[in-house]
N, C-alpha and C. Protein backbone atom coordinates (compact mmCIF):
# COMPACT_ATOMS: atom_id res chain seq x y z
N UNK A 1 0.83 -1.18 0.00
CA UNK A 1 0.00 0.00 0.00
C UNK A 1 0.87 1.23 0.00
N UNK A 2 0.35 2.26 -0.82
CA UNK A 2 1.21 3.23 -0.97
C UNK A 2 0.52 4.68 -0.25
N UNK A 3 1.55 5.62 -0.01
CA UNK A 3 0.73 6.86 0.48
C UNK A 3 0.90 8.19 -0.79
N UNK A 4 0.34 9.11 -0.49
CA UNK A 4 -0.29 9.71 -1.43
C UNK A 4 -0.39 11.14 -0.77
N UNK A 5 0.32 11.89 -1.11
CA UNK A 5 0.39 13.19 -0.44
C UNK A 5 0.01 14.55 -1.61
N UNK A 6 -1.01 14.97 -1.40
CA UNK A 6 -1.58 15.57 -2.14
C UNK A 6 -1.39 17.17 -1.46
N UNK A 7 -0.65 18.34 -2.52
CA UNK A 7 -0.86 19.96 -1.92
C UNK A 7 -1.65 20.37 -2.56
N UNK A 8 -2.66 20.98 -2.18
CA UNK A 8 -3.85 21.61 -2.83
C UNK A 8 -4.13 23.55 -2.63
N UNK A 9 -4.30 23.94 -3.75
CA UNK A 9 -4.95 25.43 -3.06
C UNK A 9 -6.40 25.43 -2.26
N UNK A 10 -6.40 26.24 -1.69
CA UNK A 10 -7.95 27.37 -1.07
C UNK A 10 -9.02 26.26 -2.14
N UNK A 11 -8.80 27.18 -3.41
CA UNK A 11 -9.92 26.69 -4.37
C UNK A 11 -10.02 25.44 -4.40
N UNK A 12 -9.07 24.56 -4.54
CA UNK A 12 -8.93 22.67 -4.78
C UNK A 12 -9.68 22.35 -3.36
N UNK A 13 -9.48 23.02 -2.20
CA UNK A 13 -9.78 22.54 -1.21
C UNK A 13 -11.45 22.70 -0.77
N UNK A 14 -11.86 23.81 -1.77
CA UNK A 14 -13.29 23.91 -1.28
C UNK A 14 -14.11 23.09 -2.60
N UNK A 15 -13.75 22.65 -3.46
CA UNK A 15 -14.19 21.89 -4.74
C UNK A 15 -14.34 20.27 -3.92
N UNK A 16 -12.82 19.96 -2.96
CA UNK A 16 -12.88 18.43 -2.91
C UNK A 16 -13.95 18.72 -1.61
N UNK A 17 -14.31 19.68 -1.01
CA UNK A 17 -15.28 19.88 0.53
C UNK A 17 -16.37 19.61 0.08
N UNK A 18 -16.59 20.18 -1.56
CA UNK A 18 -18.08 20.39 -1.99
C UNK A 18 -18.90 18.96 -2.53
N UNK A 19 -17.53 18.41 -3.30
CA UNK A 19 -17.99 17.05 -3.55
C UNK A 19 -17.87 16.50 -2.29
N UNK A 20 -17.08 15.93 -0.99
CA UNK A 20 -17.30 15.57 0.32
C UNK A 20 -18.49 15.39 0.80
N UNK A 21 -19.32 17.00 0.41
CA UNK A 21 -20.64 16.68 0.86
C UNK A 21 -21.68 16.00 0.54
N UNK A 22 -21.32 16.19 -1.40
CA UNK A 22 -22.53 15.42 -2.26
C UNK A 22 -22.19 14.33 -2.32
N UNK A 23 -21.12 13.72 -2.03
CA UNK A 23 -20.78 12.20 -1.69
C UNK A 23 -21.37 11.52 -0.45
N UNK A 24 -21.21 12.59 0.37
CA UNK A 24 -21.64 12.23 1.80
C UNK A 24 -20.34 10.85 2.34
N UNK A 25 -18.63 11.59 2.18
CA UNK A 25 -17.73 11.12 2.35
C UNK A 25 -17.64 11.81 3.45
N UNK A 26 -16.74 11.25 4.75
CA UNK A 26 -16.29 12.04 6.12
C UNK A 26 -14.87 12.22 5.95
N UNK A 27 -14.40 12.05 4.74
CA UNK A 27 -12.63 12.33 4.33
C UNK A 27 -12.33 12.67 3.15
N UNK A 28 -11.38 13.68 2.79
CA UNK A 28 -10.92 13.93 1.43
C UNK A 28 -10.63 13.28 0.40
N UNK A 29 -9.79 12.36 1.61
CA UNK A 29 -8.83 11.17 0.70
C UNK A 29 -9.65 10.30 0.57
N UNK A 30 -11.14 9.96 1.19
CA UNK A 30 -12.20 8.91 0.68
C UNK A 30 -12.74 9.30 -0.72
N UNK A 31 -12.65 10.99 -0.29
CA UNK A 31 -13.46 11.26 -2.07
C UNK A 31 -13.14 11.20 -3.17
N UNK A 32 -11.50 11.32 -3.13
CA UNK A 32 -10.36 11.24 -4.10
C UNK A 32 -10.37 9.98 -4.63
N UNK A 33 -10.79 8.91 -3.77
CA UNK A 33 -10.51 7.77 -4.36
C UNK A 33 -11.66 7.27 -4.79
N UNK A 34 -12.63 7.75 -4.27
CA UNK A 34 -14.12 7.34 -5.01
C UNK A 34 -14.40 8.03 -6.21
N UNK A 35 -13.95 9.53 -6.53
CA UNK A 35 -14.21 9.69 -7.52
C UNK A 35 -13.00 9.36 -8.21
N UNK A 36 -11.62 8.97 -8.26
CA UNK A 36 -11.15 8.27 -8.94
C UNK A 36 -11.62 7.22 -9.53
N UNK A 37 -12.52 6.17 -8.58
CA UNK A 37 -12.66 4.75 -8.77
C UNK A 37 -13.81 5.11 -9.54
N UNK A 38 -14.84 5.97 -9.76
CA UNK A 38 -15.76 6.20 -10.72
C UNK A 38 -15.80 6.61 -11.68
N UNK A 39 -14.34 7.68 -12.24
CA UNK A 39 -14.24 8.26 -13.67
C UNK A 39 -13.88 7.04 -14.53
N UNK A 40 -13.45 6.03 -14.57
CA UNK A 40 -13.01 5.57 -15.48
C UNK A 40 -14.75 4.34 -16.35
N UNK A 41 -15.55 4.29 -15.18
CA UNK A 41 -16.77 3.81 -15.25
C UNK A 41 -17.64 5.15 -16.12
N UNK A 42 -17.47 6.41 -15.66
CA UNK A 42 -17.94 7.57 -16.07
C UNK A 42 -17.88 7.62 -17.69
N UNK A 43 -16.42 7.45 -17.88
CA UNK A 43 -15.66 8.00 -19.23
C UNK A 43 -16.61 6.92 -20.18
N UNK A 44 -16.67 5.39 -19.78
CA UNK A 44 -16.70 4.56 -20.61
C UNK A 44 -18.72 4.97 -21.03
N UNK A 45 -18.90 5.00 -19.89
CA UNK A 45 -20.79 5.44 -20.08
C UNK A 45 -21.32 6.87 -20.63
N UNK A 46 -20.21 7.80 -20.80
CA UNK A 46 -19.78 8.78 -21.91
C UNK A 46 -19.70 8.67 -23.08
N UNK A 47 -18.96 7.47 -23.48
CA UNK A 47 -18.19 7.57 -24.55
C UNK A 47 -19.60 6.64 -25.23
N UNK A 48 -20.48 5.52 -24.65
CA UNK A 48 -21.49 5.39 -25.13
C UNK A 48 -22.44 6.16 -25.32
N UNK A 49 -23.11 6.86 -24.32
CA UNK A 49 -23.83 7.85 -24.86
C UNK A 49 -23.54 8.88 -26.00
N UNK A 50 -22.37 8.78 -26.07
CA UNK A 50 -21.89 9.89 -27.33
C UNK A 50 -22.24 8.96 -28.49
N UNK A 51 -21.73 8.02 -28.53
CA UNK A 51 -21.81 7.24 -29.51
C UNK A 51 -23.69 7.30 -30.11
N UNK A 52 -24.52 6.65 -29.01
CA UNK A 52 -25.75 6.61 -29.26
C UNK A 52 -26.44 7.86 -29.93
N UNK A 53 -26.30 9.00 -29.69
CA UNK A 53 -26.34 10.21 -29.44
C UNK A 53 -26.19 10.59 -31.49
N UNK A 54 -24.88 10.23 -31.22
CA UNK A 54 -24.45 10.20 -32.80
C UNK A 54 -25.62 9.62 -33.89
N UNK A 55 -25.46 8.33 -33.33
CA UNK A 55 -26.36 7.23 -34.15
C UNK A 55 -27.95 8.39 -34.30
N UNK A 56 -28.63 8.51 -33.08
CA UNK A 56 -29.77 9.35 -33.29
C UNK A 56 -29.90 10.47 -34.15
N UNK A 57 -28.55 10.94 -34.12
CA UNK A 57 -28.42 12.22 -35.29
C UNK A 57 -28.72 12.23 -36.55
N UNK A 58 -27.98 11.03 -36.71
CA UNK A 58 -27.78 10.54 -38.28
C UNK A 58 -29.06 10.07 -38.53
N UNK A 59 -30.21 8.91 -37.57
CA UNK A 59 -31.44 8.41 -38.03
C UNK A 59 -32.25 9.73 -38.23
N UNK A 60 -32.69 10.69 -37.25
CA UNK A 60 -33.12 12.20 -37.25
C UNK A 60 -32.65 12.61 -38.89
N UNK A 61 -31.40 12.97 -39.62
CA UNK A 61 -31.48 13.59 -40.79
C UNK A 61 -31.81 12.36 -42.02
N UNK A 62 -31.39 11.51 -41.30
CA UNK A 62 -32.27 10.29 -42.49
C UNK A 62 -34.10 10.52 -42.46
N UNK A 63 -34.37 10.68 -41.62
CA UNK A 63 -35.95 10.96 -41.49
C UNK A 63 -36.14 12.26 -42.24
N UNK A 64 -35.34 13.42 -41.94
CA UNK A 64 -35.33 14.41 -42.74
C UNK A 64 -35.60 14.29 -43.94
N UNK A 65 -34.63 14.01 -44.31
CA UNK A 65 -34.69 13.31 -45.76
C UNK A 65 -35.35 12.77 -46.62
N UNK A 66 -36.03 12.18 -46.07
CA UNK A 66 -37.37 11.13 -46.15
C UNK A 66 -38.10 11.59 -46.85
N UNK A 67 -38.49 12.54 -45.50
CA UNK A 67 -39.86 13.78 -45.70
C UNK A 67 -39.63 14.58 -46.63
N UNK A 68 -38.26 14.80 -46.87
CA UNK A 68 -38.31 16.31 -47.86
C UNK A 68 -38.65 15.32 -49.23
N UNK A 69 -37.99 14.22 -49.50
CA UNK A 69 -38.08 13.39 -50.81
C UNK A 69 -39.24 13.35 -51.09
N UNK A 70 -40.40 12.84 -49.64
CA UNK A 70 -41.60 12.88 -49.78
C UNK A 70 -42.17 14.22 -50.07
N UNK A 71 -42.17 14.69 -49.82
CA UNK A 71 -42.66 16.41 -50.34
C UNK A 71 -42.72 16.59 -51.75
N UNK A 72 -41.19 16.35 -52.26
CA UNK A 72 -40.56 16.74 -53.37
C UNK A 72 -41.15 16.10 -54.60
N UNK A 73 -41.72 14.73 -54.23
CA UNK A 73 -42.17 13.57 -54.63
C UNK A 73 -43.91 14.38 -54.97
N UNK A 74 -44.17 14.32 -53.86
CA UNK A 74 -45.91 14.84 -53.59
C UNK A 74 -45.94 16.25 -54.56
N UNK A 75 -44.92 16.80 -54.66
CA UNK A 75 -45.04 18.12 -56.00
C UNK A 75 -44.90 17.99 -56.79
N UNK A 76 -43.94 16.93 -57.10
CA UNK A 76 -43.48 16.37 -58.87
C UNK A 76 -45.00 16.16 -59.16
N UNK A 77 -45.72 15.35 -58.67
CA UNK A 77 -46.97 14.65 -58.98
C UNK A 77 -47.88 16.14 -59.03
N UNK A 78 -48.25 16.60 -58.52
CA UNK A 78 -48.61 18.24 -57.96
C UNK A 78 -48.33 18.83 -59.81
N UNK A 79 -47.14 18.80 -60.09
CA UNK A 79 -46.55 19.19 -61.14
C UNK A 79 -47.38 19.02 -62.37
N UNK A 80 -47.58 17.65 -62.62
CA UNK A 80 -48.28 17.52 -63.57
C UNK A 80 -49.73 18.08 -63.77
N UNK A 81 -50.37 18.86 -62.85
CA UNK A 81 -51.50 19.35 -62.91
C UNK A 81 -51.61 20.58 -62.97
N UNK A 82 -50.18 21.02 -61.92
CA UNK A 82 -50.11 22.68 -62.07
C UNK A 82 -48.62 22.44 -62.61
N UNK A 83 -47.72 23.39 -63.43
CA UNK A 83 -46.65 23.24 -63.73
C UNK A 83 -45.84 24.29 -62.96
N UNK A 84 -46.25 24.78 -62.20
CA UNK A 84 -45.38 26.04 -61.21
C UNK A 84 -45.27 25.49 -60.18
N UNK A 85 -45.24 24.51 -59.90
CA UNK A 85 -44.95 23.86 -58.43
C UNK A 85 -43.11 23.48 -58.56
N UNK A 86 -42.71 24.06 -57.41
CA UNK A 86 -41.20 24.06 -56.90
C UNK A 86 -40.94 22.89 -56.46
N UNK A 87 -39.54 22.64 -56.29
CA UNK A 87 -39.19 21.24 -55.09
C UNK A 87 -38.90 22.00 -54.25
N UNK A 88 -39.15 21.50 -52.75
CA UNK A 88 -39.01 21.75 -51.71
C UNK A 88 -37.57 21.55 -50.71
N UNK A 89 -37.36 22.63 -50.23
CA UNK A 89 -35.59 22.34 -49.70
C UNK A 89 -35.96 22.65 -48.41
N UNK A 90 -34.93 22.59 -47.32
CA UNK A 90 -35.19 22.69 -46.03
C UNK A 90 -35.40 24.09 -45.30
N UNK A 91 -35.30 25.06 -46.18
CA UNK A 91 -35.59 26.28 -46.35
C UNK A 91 -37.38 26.47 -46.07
N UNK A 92 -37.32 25.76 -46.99
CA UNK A 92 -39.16 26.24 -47.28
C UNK A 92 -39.63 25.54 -46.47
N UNK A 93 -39.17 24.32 -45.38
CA UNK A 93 -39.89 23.23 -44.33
C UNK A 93 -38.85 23.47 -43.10
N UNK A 94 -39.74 24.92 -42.74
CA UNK A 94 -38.74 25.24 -41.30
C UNK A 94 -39.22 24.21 -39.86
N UNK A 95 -40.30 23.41 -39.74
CA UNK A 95 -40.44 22.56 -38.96
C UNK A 95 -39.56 21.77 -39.21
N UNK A 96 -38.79 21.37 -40.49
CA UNK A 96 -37.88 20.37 -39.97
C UNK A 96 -37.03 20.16 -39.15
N UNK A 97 -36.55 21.44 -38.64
CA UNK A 97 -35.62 21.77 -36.93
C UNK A 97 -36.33 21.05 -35.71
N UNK A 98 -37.59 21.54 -35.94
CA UNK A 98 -38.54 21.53 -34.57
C UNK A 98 -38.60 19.75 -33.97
N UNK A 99 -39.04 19.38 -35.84
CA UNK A 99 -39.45 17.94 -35.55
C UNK A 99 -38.08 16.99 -35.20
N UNK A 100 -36.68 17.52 -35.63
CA UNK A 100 -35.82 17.07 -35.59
C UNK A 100 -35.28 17.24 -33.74
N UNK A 101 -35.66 18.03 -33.45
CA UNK A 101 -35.17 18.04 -32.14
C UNK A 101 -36.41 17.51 -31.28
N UNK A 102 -38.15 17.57 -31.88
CA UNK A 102 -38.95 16.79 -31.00
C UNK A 102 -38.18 15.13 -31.16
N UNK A 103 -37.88 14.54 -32.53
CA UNK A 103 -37.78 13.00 -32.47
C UNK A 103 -36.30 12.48 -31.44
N UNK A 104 -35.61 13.88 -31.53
CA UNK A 104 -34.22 13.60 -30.24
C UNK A 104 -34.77 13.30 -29.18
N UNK A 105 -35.75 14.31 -28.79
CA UNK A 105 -35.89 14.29 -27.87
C UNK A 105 -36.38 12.89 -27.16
N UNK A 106 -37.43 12.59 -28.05
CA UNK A 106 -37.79 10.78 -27.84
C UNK A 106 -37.18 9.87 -27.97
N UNK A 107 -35.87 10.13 -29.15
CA UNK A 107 -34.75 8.94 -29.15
C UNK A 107 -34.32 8.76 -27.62
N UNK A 108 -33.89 10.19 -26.90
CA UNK A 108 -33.39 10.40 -25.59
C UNK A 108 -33.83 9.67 -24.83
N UNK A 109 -35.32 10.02 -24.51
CA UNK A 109 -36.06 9.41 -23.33
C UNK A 109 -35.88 7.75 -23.50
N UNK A 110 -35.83 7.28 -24.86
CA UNK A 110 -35.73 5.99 -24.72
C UNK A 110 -34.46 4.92 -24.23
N UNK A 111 -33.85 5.70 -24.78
CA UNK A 111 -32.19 5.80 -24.41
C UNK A 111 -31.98 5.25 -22.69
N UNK A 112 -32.96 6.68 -22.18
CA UNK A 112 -32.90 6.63 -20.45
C UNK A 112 -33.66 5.60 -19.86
């Protein structure tokens, strides 16, 4: 077993007090090592959620996509009856933000 001598400032010292408390540790050196012994569990349940996170992004502008094709699709056809009908870009379908951050938002919750 080894010892471990740690100098800290004012500030270091009221950061490791503050976590102390939200730990509900009765020692410094308990918190040091608990939150040691938890970042590396932290990092890894990070680095998944990032990952997932990602994945949702990419399904979200694939759905985008979708819809605008579908649009674009629904006017071509549109087209043949009236001939002034435009294709549609993400410009002209400003809900696509809205809906894109409502379907995050549900990827999220499912996630949790």
């Amino acid at each position: 077993m080894g010892t471990l001598t740690i100098r800290t400032t004012a500030e270091q010292d009221q950061i490791i007090e503050q976590v102390q408390q939200l730990l509900g540790e009765s020692a410094g050196s308990k918190t040091l090592l608990r939150c040691v012994a938890e970042y590396q569990k932290l990092s890894l349940t990070l680095e998944d959620q990032n990952l997932k996170l990602k994945e949702a992004l990419n399904r979200v502008d694939e759905l985008e996509n979708l819809i605008l094709n579908y649009l674009n699709s629904q006017h071509a056809l549109m087209s043949v009856v009236s001939p002034h009908t435009n294709k549609v870009t993400r410009k002209q379908y400003p809900a696509s933000s809205q809906v894109a951050k409502q379907n995050l938002n549900k990827i999220l919750e499912t996630l949790r």
